[in-house]
C-alpha atoms as a PDB file:
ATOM      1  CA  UNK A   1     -30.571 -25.189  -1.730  1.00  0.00           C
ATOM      2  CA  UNK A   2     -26.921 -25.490  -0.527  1.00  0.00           C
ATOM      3  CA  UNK A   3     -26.902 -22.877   1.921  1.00  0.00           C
ATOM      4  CA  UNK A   4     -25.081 -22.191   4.963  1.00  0.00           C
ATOM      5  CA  UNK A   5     -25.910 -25.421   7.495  1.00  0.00           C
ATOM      6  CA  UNK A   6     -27.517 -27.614   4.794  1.00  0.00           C
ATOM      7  CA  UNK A   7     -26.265 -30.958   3.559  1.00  0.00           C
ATOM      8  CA  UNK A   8     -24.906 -33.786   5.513  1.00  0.00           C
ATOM      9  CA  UNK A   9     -22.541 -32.480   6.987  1.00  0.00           C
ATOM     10  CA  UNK A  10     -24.558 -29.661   8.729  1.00  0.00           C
ATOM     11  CA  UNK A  11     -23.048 -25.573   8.338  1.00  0.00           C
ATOM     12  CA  UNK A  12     -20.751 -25.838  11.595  1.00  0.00           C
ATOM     13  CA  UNK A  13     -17.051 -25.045  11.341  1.00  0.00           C
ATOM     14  CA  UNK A  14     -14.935 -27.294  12.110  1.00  0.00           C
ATOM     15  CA  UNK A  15     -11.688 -26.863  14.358  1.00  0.00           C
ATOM     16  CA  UNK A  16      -9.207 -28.704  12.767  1.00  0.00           C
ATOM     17  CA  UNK A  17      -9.722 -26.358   9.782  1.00  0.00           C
ATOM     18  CA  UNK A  18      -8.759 -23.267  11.616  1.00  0.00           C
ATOM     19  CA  UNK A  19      -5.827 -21.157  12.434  1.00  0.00           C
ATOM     20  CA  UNK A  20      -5.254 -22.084  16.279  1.00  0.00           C
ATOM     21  CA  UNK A  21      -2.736 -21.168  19.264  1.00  0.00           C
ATOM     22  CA  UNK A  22      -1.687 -23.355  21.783  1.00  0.00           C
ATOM     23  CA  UNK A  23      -0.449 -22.214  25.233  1.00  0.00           C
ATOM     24  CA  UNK A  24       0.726 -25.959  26.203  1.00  0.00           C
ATOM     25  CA  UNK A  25       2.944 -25.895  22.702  1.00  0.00           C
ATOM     26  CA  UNK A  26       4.877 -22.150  23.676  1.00  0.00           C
ATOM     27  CA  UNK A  27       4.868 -23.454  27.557  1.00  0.00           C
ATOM     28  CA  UNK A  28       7.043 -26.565  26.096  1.00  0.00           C
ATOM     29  CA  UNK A  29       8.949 -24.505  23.586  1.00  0.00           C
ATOM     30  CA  UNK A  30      10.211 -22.029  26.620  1.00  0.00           C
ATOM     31  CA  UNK A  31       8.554 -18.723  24.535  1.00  0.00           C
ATOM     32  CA  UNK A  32       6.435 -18.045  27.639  1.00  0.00           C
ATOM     33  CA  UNK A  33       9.793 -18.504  30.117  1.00  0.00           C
ATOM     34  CA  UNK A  34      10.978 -14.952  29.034  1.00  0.00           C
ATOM     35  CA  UNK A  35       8.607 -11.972  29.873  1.00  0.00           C
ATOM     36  CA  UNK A  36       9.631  -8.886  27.879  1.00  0.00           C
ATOM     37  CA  UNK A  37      10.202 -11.249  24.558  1.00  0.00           C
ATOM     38  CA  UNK A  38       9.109 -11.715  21.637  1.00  0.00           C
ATOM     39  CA  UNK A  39       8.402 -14.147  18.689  1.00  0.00           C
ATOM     40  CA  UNK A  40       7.242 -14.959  15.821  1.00  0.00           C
ATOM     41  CA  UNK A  41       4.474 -17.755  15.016  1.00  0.00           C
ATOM     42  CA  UNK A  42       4.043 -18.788  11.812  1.00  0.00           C
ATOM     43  CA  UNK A  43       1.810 -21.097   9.534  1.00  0.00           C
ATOM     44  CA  UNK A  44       2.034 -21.395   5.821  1.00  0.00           C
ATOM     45  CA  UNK A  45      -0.019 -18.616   4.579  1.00  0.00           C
ATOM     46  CA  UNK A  46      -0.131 -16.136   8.057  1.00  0.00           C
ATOM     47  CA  UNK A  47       1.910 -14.558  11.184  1.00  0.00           C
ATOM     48  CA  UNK A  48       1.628 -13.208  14.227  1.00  0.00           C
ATOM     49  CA  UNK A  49       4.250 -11.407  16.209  1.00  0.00           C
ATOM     50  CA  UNK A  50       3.953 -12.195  20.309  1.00  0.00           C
ATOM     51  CA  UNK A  51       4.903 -10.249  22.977  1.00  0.00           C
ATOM     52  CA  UNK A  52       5.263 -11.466  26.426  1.00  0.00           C
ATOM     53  CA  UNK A  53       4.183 -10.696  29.403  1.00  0.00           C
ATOM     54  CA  UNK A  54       3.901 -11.686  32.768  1.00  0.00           C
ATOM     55  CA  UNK A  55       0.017 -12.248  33.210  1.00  0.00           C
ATOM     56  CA  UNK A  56      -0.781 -11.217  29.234  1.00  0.00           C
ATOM     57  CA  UNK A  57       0.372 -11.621  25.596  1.00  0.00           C
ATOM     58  CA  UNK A  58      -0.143  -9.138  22.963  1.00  0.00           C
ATOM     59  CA  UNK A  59      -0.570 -10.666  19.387  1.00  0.00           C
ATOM     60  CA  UNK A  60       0.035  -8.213  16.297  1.00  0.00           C
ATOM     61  CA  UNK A  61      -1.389  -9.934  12.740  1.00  0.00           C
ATOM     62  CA  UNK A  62      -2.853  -8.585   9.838  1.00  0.00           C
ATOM     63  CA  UNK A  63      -6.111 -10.052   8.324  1.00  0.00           C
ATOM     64  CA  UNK A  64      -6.587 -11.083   5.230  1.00  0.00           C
ATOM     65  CA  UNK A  65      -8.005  -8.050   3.895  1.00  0.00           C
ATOM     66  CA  UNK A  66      -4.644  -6.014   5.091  1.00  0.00           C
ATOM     67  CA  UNK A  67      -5.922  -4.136   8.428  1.00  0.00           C
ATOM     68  CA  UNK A  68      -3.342  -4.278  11.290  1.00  0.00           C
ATOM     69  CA  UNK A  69      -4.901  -6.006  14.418  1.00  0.00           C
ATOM     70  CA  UNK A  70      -3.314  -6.218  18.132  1.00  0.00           C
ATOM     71  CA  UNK A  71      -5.341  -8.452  20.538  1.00  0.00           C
ATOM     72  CA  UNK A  72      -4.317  -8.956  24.506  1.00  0.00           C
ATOM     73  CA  UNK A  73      -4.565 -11.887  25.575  1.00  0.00           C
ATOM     74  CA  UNK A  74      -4.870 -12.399  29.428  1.00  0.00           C
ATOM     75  CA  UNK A  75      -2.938 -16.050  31.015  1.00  0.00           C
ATOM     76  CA  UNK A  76      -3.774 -17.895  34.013  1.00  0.00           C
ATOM     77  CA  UNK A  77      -1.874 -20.026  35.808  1.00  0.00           C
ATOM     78  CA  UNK A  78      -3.329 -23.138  37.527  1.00  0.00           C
ATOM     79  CA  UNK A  79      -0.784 -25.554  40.162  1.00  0.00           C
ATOM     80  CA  UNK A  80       0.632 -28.697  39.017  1.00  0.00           C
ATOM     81  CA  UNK A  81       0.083 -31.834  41.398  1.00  0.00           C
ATOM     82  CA  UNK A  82       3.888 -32.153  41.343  1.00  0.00           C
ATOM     83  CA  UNK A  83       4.969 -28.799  41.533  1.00  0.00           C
ATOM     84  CA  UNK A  84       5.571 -26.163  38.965  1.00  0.00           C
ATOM     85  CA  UNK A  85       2.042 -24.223  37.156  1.00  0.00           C
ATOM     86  CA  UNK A  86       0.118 -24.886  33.795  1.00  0.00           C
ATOM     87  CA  UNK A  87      -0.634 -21.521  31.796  1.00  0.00           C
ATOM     88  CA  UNK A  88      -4.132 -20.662  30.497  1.00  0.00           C
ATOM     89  CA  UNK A  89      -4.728 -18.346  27.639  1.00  0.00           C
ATOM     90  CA  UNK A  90      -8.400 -16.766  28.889  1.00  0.00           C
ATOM     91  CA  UNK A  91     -10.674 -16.007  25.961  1.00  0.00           C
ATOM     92  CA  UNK A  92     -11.213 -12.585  25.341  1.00  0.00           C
ATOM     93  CA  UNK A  93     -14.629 -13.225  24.863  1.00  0.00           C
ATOM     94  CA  UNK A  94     -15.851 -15.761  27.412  1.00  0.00           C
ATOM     95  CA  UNK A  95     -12.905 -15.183  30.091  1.00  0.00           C
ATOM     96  CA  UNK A  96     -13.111 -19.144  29.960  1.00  0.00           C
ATOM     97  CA  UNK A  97      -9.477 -20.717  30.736  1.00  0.00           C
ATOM     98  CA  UNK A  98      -8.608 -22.576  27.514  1.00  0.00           C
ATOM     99  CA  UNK A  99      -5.313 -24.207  25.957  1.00  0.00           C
ATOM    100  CA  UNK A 100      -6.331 -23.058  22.743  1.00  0.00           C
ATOM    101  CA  UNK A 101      -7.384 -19.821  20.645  1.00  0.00           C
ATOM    102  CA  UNK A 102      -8.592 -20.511  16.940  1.00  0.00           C
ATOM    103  CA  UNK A 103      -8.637 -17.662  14.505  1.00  0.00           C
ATOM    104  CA  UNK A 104     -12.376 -16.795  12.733  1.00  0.00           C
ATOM    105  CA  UNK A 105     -13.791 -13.738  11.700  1.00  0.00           C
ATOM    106  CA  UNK A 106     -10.365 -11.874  12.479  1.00  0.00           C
ATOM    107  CA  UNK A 107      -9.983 -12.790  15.883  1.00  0.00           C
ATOM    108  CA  UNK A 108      -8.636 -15.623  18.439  1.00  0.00           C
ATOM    109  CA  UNK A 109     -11.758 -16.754  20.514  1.00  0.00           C
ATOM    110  CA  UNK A 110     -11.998 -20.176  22.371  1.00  0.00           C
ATOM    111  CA  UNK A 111     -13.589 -23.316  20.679  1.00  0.00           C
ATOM    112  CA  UNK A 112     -17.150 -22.321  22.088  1.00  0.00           C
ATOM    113  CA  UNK A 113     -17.235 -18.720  21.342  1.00  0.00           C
ATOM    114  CA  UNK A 114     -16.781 -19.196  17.923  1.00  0.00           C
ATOM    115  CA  UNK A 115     -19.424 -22.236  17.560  1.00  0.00           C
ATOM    116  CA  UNK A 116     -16.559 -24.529  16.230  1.00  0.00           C
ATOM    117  CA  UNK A 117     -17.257 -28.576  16.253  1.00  0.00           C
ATOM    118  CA  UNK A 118     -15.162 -31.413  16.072  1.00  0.00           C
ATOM    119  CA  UNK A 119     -14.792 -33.644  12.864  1.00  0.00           C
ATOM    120  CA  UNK A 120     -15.525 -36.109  14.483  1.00  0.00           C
ATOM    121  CA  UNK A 121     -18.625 -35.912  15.487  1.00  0.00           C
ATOM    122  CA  UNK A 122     -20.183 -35.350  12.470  1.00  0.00           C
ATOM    123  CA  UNK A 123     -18.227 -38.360  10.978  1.00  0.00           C
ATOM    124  CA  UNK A 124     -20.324 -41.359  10.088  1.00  0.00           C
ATOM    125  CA  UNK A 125     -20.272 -44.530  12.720  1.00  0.00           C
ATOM    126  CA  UNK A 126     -18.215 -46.278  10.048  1.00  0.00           C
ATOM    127  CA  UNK A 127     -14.879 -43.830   9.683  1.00  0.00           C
ATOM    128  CA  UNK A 128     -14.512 -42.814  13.344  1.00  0.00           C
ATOM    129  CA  UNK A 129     -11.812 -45.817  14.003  1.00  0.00           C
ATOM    130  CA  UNK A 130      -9.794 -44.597  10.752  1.00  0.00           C
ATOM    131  CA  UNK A 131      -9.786 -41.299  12.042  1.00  0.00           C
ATOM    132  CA  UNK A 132      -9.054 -42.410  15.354  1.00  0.00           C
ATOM    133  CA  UNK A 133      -6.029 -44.145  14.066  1.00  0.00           C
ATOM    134  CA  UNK A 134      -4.995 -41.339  11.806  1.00  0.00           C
ATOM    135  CA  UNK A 135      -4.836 -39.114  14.584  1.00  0.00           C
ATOM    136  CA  UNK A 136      -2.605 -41.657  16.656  1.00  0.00           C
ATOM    137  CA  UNK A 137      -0.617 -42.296  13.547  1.00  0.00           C
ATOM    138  CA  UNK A 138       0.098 -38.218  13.508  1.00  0.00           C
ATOM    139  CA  UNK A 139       0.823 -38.018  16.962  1.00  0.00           C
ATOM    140  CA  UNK A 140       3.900 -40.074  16.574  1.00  0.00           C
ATOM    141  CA  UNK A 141       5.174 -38.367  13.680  1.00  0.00           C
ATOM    142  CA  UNK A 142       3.570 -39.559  10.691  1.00  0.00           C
ATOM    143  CA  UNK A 143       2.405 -37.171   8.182  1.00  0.00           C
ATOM    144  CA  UNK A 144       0.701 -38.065   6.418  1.00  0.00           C
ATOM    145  CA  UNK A 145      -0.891 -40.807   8.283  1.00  0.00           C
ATOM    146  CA  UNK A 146      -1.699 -43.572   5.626  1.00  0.00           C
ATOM    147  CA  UNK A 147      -2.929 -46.636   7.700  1.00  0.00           C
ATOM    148  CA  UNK A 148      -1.376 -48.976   4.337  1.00  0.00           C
ATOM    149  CA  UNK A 149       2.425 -48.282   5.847  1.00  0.00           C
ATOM    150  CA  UNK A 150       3.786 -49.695   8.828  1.00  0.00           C
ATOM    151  CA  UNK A 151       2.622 -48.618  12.421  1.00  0.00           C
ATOM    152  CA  UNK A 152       5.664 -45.677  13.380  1.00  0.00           C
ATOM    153  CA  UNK A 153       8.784 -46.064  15.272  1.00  0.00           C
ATOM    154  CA  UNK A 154       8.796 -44.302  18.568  1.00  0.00           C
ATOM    155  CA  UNK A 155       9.269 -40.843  18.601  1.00  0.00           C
ATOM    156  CA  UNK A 156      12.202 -39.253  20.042  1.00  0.00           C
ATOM    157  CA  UNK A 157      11.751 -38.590  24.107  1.00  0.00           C
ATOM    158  CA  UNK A 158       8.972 -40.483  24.028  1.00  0.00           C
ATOM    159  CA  UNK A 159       8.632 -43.342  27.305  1.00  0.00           C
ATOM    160  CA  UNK A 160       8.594 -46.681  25.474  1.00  0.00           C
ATOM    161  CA  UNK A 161       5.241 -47.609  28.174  1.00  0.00           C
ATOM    162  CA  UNK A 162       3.552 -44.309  26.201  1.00  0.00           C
ATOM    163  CA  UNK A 163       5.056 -45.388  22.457  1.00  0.00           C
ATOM    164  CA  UNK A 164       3.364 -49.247  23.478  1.00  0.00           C
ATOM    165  CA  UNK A 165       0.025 -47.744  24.876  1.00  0.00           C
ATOM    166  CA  UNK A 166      -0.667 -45.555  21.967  1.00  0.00           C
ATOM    167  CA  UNK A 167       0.456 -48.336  19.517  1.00  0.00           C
ATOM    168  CA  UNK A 168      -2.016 -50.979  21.137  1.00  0.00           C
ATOM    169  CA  UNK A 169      -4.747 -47.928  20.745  1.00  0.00           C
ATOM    170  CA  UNK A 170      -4.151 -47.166  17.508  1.00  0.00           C
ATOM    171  CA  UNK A 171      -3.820 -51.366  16.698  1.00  0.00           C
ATOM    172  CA  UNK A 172      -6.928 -51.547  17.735  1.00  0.00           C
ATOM    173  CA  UNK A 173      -8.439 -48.785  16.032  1.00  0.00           C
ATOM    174  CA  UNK A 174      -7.384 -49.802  12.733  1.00  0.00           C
ATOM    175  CA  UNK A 175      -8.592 -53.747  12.917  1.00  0.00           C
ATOM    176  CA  UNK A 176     -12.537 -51.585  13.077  1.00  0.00           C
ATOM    177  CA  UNK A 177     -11.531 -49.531  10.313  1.00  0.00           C
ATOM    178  CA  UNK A 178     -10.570 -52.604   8.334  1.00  0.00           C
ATOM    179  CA  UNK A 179     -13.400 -54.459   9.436  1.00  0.00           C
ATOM    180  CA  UNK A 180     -16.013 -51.671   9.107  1.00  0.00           C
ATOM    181  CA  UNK A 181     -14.144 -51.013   5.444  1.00  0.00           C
ATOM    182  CA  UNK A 182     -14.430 -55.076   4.947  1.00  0.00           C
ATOM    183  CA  UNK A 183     -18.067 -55.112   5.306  1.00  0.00           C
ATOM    184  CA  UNK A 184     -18.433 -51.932   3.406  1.00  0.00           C
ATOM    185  CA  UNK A 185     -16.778 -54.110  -0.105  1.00  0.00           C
ATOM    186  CA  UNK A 186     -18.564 -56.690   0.941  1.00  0.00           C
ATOM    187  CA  UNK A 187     -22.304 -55.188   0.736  1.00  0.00           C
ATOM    188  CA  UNK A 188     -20.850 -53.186  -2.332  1.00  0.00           C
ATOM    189  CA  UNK A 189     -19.595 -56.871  -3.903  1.00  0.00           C
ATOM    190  CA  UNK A 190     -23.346 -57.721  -3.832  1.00  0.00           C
ATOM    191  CA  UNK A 191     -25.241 -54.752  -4.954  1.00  0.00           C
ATOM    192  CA  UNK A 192     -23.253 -54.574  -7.969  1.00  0.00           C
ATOM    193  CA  UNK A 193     -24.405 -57.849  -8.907  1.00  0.00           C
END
């Protein structure tokens, strides 16, 4: 009892609890602009040095049991409608394009090759539109995102027509949360009767 894949929840990893890079993030930071470079990425409890390259990048991490690791990492470049190209990391694995790489088992696979879910979809009917509006609620800046404060101000360099769109989504979102949480006290109120 209380094995791997039992319970509720089911045994699936999930992806928002791993370790991930994201091309689209070093595309808008610039660290992909200078072939030859390097940098450093860094979470709170691991690092990995990058090297750049024109088609590749070469990561260089430790694992948690010590042992050096360097991984290539092949990029693809698809055309913008408007001009310009978005990079693609290509899974080492799968040779899938993908925007992002998620660290299991000591290396950086895509979503799919490592058999990672979503929270979300093993979240019951009742807390999707909270974590819905958490989610918005993090995307402008709020962290954490406790629905009991204020709806964030715009973000820096955001357009106002995104800041209004995203606000009316995440509005929207949390009136089901409050009503789904409403008739939650509510049958509570009465069984405890």
């Amino acid at each position: 009892m209380g094995g791997s894949g039992s319970g509720r929840y089911g045994g699936r990893q999930r992806c928002e609890r791993c370790l991930a890079i994201d091309v689209r993030d070093w595309q808008r930071r610039g660290f992909l602009a200078r072939p030859g470079g390097y940098f450093t990425w860094i979470w709170s409890r691991f690092a990995i040095t990058v090297c750049v390259n024109v088609n590749h990048v070469v990561l260089k991490y430790s694992s948690e049991s010590g042992e050096p690791h360097t991984e290539s990492i092949q990029l693809a470049q698809t055309p913008c409608h408007y001009g310009g190209t978005r990079p693609w990391f290509l899974c080492p694995s799968c040779h899938c394009r993908c925007a992002k790489l998620f660290l299991r088992r000591g290396r950086f696979l895509c979503r799919v090759c490592h058999r990672l879910g979503y929270v979300i979809q093993v979240a019951a009917r009742a807390d999707r539109p909270r974590i819905m509006a958490q989610r918005i609620r993090l995307r402008l800046g709020m962290d954490p995102p406790d629905l009991c404060l204020p709806f964030p101000a715009k973000p820096e360099g955001m357009p106002w027509r995104t800041y209004y769109r995203l606000r009316a989504k995440g509005e929207r979102y949390e009136r089901r949360a409050i009503t789904f949480l409403g008739a939650w006290l509510e049958r509570f109120k009465w069984s405890a009767r």
